[in-house]
PDB file of N, CA and C in Angstrom:
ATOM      1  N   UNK A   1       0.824  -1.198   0.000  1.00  0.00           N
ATOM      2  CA  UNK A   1       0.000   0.000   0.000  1.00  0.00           C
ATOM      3  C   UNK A   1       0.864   1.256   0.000  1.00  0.00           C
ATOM      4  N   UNK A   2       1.834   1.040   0.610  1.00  0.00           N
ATOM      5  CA  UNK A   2       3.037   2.475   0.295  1.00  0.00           C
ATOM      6  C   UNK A   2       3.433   2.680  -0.829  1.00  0.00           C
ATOM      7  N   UNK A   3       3.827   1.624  -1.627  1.00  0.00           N
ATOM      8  CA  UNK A   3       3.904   2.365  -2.630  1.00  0.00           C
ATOM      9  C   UNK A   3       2.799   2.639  -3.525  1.00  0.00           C
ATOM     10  N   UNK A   4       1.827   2.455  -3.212  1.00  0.00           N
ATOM     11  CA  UNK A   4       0.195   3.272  -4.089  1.00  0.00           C
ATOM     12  C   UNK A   4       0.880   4.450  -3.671  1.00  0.00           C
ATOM     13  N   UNK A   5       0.435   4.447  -1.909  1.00  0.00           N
ATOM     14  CA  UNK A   5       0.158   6.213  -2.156  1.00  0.00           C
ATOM     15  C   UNK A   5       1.634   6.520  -2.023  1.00  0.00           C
ATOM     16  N   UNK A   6       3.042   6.219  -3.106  1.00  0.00           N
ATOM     17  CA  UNK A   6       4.262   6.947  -3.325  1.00  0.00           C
ATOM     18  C   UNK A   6       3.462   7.472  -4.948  1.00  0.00           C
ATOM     19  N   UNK A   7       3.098   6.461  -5.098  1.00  0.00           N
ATOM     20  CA  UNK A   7       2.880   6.689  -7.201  1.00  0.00           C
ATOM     21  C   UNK A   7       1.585   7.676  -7.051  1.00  0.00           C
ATOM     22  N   UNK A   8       0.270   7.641  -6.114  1.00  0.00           N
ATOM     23  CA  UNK A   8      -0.066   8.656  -6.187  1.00  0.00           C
ATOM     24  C   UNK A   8       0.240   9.887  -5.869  1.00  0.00           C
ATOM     25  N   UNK A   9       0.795  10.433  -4.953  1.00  0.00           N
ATOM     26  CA  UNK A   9       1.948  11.745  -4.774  1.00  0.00           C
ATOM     27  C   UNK A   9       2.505  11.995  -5.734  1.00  0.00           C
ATOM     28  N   UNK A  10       3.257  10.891  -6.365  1.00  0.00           N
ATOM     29  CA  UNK A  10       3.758  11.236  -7.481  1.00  0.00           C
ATOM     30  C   UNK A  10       2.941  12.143  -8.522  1.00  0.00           C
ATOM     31  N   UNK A  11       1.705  11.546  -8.800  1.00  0.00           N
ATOM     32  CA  UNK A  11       0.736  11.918 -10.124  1.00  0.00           C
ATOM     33  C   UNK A  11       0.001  13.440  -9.517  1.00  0.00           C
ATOM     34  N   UNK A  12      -0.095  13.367  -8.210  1.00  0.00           N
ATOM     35  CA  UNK A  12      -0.460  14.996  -7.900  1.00  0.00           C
ATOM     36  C   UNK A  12      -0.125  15.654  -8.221  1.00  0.00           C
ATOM     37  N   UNK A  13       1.388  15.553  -7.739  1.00  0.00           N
ATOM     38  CA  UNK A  13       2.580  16.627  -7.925  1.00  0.00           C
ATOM     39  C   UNK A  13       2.761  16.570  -9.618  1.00  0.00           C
ATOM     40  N   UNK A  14       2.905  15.713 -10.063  1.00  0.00           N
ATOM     41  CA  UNK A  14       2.785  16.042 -11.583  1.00  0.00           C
ATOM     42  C   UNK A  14       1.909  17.211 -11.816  1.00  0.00           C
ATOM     43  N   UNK A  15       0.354  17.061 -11.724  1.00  0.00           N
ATOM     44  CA  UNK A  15      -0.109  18.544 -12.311  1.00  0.00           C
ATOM     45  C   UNK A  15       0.026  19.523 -11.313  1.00  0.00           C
ATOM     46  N   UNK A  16       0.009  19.274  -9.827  1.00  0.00           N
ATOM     47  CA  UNK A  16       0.246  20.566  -9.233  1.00  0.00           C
ATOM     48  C   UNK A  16       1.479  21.510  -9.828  1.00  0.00           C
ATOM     49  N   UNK A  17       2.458  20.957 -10.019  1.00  0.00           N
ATOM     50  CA  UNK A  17       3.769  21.211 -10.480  1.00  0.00           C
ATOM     51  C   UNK A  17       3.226  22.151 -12.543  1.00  0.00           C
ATOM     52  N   UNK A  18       2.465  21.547 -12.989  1.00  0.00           N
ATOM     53  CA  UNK A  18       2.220  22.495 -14.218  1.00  0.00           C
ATOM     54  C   UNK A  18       0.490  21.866 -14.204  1.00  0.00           C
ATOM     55  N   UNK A  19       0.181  22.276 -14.016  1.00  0.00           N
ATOM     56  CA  UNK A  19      -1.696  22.612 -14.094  1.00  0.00           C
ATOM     57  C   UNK A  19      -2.385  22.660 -14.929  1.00  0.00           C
ATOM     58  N   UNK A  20      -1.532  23.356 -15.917  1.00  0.00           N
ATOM     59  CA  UNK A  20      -2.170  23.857 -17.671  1.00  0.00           C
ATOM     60  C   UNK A  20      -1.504  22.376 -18.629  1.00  0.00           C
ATOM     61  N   UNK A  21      -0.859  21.648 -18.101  1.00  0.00           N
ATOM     62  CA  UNK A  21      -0.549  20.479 -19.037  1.00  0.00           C
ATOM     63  C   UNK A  21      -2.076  19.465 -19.312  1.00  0.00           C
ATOM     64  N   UNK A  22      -2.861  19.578 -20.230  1.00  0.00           N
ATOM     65  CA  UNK A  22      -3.478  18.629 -20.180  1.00  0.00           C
ATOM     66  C   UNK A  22      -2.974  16.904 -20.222  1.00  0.00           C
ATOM     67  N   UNK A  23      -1.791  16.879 -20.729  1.00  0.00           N
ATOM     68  CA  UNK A  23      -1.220  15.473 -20.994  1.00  0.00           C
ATOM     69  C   UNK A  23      -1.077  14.819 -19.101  1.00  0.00           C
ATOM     70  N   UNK A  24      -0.748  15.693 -18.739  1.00  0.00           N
ATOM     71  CA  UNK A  24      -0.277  15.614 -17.344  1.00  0.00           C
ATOM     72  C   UNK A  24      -1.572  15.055 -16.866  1.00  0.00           C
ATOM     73  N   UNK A  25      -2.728  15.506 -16.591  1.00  0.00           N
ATOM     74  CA  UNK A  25      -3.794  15.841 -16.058  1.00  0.00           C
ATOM     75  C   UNK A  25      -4.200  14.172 -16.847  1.00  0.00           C
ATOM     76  N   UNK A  26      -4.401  13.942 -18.200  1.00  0.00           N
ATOM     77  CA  UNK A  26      -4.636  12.343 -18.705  1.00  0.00           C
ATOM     78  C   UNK A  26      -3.905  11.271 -17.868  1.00  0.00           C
ATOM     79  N   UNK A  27      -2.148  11.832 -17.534  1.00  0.00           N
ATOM     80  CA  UNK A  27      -1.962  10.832 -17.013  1.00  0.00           C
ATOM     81  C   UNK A  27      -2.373  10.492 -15.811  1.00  0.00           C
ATOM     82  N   UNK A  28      -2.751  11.571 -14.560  1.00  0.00           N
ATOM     83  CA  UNK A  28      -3.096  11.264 -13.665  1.00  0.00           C
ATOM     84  C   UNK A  28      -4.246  10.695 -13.586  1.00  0.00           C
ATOM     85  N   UNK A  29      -5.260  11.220 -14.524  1.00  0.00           N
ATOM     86  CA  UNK A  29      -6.536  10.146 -14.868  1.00  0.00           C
ATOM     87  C   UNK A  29      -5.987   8.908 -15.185  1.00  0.00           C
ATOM     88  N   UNK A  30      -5.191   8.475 -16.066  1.00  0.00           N
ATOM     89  CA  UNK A  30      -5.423   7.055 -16.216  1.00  0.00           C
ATOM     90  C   UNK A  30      -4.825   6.067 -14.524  1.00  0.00           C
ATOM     91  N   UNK A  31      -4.012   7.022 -13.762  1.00  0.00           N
ATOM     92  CA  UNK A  31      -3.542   6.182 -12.726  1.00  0.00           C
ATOM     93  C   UNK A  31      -4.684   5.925 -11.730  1.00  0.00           C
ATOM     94  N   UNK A  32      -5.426   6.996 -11.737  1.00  0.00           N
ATOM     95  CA  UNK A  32      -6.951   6.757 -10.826  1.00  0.00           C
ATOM     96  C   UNK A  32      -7.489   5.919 -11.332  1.00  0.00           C
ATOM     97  N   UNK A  33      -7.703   5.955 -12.721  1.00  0.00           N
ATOM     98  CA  UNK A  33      -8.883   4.643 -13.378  1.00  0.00           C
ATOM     99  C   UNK A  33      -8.188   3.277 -13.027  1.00  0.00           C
ATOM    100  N   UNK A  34      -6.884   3.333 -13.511  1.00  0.00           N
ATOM    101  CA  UNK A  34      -6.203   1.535 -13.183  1.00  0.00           C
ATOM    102  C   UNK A  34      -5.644   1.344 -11.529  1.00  0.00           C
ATOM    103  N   UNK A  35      -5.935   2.346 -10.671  1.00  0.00           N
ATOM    104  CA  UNK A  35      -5.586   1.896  -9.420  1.00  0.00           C
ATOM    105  C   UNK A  35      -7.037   1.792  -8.554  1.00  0.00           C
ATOM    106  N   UNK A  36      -7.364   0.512  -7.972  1.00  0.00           N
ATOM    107  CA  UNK A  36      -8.297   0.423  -7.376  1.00  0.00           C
ATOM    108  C   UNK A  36      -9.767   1.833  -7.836  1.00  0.00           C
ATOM    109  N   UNK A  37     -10.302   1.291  -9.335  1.00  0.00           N
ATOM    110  CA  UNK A  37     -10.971   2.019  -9.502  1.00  0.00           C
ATOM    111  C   UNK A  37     -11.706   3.033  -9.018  1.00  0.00           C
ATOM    112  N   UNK A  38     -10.774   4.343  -8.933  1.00  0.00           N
ATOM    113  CA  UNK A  38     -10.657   5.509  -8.575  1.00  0.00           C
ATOM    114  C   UNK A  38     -11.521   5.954  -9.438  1.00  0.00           C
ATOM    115  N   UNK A  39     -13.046   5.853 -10.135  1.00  0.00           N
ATOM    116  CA  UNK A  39     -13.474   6.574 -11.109  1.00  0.00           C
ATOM    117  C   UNK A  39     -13.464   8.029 -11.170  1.00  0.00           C
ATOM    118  N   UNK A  40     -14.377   8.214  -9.820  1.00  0.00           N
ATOM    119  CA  UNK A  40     -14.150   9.735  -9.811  1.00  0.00           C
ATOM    120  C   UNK A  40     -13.112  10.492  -9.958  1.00  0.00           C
ATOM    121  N   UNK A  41     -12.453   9.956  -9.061  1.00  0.00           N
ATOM    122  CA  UNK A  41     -10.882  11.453  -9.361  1.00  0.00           C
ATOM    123  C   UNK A  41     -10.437  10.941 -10.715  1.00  0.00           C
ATOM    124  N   UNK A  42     -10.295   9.663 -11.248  1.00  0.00           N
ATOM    125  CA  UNK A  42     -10.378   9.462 -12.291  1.00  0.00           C
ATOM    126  C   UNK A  42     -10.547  10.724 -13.638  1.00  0.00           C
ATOM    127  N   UNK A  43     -12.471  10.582 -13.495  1.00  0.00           N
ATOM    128  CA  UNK A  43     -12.955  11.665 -14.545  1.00  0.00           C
ATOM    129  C   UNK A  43     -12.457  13.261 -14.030  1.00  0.00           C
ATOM    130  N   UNK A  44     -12.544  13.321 -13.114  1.00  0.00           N
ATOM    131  CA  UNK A  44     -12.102  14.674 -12.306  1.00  0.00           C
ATOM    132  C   UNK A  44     -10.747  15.012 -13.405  1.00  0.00           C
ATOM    133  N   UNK A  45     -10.082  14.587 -13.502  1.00  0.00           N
ATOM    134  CA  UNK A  45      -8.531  14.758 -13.824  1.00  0.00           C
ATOM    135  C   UNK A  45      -8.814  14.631 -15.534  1.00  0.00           C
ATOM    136  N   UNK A  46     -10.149  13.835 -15.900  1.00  0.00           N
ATOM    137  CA  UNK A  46     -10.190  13.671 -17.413  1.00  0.00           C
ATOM    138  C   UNK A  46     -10.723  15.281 -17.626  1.00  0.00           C
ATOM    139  N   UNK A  47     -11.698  15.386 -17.143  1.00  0.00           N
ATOM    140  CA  UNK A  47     -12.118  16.585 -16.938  1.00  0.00           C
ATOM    141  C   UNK A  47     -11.349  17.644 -17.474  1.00  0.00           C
ATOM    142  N   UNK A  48     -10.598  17.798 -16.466  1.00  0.00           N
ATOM    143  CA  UNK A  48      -9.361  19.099 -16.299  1.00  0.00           C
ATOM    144  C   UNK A  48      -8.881  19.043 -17.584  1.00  0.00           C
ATOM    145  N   UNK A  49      -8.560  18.097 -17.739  1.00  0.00           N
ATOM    146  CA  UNK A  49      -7.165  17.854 -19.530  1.00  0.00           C
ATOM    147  C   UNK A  49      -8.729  18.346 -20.423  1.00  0.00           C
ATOM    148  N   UNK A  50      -9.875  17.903 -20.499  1.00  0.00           N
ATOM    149  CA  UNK A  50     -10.128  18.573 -21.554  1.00  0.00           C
ATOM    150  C   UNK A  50     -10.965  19.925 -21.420  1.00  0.00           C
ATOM    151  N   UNK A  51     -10.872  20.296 -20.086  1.00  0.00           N
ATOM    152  CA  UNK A  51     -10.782  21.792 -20.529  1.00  0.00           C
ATOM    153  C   UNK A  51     -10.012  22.733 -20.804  1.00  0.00           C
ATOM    154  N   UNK A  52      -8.675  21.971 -20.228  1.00  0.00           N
ATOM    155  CA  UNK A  52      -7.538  22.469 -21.239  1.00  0.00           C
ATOM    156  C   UNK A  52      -7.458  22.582 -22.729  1.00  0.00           C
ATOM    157  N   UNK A  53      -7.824  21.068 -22.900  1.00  0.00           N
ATOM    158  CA  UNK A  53      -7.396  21.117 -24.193  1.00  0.00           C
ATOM    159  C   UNK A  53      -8.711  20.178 -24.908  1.00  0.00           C
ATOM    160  N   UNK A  54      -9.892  20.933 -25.726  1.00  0.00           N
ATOM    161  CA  UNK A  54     -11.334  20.241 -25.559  1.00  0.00           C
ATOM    162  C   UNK A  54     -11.054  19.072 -26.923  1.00  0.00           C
ATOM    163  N   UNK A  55     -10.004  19.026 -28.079  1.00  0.00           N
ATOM    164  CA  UNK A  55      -9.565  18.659 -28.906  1.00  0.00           C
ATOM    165  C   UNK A  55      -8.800  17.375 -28.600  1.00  0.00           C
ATOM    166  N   UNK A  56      -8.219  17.128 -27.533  1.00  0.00           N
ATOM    167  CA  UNK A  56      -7.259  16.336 -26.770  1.00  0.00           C
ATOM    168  C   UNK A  56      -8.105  14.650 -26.894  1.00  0.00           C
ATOM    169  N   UNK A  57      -7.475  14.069 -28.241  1.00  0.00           N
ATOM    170  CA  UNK A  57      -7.873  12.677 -28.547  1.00  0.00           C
ATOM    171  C   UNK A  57      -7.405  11.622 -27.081  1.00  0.00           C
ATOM    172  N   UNK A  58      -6.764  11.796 -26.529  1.00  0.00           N
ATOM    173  CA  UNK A  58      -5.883  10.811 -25.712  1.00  0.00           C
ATOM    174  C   UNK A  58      -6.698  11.379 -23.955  1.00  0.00           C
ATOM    175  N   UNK A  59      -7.141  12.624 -23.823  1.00  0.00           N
ATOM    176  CA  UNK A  59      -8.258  12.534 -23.043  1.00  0.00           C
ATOM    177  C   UNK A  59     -10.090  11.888 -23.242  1.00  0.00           C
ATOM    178  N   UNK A  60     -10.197  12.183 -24.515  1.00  0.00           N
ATOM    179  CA  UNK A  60     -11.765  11.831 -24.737  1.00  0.00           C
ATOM    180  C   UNK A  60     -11.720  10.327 -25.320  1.00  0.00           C
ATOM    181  N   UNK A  61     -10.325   9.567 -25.405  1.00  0.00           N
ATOM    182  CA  UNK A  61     -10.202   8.086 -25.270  1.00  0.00           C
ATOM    183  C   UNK A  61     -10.728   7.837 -23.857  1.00  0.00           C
ATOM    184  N   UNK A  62      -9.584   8.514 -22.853  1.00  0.00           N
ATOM    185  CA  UNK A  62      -9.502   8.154 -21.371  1.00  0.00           C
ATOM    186  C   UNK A  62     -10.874   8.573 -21.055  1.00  0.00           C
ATOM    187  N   UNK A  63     -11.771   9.522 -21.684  1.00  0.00           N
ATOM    188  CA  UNK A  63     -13.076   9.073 -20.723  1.00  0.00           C
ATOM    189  C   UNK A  63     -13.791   8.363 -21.359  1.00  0.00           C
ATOM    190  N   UNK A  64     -13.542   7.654 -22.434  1.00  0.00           N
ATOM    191  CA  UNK A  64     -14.404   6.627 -22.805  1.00  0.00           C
ATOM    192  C   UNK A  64     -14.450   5.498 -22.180  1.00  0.00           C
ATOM    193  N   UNK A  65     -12.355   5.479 -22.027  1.00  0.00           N
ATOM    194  CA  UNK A  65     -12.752   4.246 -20.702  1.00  0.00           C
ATOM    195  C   UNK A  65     -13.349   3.481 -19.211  1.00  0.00           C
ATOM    196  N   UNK A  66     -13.149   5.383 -18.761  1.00  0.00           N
ATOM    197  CA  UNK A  66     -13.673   5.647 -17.589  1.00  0.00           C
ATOM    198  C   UNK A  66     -15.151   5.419 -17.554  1.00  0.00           C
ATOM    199  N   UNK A  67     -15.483   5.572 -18.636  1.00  0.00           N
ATOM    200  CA  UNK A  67     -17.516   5.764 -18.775  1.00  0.00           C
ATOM    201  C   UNK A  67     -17.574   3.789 -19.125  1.00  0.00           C
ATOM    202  N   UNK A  68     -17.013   2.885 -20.053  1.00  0.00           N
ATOM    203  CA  UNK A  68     -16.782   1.724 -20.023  1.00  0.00           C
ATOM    204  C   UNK A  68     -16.515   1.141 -18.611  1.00  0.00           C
ATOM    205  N   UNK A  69     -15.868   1.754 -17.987  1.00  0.00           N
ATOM    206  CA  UNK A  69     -15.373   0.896 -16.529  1.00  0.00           C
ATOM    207  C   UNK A  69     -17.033   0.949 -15.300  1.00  0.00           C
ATOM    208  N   UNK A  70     -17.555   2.459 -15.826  1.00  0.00           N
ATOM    209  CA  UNK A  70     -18.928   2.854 -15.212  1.00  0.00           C
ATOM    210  C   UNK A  70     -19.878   2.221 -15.331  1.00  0.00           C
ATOM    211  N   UNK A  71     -19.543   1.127 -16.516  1.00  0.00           N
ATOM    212  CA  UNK A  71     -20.951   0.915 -17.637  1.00  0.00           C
ATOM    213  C   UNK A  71     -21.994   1.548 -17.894  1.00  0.00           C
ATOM    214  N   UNK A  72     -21.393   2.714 -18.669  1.00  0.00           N
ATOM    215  CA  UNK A  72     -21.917   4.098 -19.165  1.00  0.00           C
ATOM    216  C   UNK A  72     -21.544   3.638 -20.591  1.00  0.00           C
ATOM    217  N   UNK A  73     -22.080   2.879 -21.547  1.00  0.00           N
ATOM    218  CA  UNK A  73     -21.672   2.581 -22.560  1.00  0.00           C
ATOM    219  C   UNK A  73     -22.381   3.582 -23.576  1.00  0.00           C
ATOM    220  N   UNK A  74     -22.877   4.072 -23.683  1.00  0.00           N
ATOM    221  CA  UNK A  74     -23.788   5.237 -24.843  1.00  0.00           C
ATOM    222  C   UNK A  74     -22.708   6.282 -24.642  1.00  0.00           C
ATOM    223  N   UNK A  75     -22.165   6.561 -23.133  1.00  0.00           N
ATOM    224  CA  UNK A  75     -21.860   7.895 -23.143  1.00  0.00           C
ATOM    225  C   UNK A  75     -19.803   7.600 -23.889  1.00  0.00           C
ATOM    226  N   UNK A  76     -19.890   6.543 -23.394  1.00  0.00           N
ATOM    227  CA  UNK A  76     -18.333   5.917 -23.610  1.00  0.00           C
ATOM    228  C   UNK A  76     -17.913   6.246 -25.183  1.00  0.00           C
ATOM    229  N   UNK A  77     -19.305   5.704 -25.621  1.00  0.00           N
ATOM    230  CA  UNK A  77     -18.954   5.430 -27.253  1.00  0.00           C
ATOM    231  C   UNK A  77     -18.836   6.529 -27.905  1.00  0.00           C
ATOM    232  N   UNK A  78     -19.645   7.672 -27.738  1.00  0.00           N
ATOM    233  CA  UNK A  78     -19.380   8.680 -27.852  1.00  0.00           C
ATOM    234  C   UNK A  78     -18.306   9.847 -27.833  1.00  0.00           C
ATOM    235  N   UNK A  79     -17.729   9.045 -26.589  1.00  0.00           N
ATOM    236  CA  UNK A  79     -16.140  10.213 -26.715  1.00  0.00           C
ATOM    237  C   UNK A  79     -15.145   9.169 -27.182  1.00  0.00           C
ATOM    238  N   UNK A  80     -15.239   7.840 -27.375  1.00  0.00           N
ATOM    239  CA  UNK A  80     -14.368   7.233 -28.854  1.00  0.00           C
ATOM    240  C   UNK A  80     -14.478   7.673 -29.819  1.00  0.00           C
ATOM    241  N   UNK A  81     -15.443   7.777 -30.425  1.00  0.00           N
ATOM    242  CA  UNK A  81     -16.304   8.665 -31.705  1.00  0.00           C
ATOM    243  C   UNK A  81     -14.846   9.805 -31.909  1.00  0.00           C
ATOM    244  N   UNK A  82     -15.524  10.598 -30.962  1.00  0.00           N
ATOM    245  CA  UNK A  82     -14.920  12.120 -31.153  1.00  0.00           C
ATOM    246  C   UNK A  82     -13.401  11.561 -30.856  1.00  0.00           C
ATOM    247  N   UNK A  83     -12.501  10.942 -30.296  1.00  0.00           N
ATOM    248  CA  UNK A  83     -11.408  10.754 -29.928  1.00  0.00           C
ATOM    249  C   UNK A  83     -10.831  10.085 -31.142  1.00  0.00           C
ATOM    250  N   UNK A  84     -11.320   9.304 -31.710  1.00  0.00           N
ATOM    251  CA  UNK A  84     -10.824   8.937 -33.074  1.00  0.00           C
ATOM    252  C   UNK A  84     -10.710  10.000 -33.952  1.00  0.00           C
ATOM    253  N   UNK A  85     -11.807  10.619 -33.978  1.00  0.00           N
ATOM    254  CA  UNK A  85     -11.405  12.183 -34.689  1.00  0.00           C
ATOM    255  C   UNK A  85     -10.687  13.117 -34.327  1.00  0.00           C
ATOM    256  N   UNK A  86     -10.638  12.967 -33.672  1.00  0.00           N
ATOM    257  CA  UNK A  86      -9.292  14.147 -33.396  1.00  0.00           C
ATOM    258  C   UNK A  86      -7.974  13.497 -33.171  1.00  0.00           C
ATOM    259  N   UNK A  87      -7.673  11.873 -33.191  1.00  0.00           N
ATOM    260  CA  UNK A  87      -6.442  11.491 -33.088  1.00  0.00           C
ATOM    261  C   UNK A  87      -7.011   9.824 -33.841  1.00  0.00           C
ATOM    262  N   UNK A  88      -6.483   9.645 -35.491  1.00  0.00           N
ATOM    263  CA  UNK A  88      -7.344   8.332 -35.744  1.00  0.00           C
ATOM    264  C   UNK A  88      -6.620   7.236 -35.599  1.00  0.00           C
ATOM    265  N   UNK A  89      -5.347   7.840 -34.879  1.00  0.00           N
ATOM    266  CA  UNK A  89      -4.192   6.135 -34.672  1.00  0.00           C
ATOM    267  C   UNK A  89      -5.025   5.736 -33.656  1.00  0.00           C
ATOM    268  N   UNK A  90      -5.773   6.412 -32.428  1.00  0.00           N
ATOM    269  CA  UNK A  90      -6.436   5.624 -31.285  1.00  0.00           C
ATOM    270  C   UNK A  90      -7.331   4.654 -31.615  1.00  0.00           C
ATOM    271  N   UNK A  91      -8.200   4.929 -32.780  1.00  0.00           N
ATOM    272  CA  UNK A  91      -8.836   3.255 -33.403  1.00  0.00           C
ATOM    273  C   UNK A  91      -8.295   2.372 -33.277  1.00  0.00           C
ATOM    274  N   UNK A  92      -7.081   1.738 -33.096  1.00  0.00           N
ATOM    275  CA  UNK A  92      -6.397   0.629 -33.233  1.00  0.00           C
ATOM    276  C   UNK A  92      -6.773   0.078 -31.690  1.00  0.00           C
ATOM    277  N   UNK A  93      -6.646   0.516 -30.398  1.00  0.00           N
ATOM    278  CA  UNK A  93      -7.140   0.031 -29.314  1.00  0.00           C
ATOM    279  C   UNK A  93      -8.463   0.108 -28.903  1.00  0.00           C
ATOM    280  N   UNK A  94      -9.504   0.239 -29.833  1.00  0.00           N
ATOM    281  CA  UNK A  94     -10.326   0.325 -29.431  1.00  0.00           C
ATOM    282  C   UNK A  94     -11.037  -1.179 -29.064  1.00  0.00           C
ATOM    283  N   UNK A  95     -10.839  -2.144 -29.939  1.00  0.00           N
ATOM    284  CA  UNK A  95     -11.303  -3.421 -29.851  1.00  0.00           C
ATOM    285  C   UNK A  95     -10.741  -3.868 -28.317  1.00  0.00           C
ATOM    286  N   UNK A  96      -9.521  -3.385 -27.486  1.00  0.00           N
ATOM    287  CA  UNK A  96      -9.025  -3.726 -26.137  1.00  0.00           C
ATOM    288  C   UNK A  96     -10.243  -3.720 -25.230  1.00  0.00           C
ATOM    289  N   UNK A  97     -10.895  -2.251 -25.508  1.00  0.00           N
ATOM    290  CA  UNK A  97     -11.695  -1.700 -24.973  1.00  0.00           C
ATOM    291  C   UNK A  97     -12.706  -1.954 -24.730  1.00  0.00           C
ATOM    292  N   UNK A  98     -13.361  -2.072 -26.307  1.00  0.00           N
ATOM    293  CA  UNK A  98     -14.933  -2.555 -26.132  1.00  0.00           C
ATOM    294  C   UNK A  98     -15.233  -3.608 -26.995  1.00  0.00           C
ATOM    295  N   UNK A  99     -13.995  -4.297 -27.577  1.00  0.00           N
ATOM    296  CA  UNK A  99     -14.472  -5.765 -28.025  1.00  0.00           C
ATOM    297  C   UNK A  99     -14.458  -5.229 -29.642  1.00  0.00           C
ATOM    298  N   UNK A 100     -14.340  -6.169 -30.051  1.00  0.00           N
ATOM    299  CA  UNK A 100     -14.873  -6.532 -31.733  1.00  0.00           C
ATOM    300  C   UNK A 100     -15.863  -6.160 -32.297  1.00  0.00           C
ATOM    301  N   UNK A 101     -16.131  -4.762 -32.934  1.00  0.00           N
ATOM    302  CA  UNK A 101     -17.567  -4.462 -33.188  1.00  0.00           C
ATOM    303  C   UNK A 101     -18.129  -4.386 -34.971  1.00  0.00           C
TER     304      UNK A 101
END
């Protein structure tokens, strides 16, 4: 359990340290989503990156997964949609995600 909360300190201080990074702000979302499903602070942090940056394919992936992990699947598919469009190499993991469609 120490080192959770070393790697989470870590991911704080990442955006406390620059705030306006949306990349920063994705990564700390994805460590909430894959550590003991943290959804909320999770989206909280997806959040932030895309009001930084509302274009940001590699955030509106990460809340597709977050909304998949919710089983929020309408809302999930939706920011794949848009996340493929604005970044279309992310299609390639999408089948990880939500299977073979």
């Amino acid at each position: 359990m120490e080192k959770v909360n070393e790697s989470q300190e870590y991911f704080d201080n990442l955006v406390a340290s620059d705030p306006v990074n949306a990349t920063a702000w994705c990564v700390r979302g994805m460590y909430y989503n894959d550590n003991y499903g943290q959804y909320a602070e999770a989206m909280e942090s997806c959040n932030r990156a895309l009001e930084l940056d509302p274009e940001s394919g590699l955030a509106l992936y990460l809340k597709g997964v977050i909304l998949t992990n919710m089983n929020v699947t309408d809302e999930a598919a939706a920011c794949f949609e848009n996340a493929t469009r604005y970044d279309p190499g992310l299609a390639q993991y999408l089948p990880f995600i939500v299977g073979d469609t």
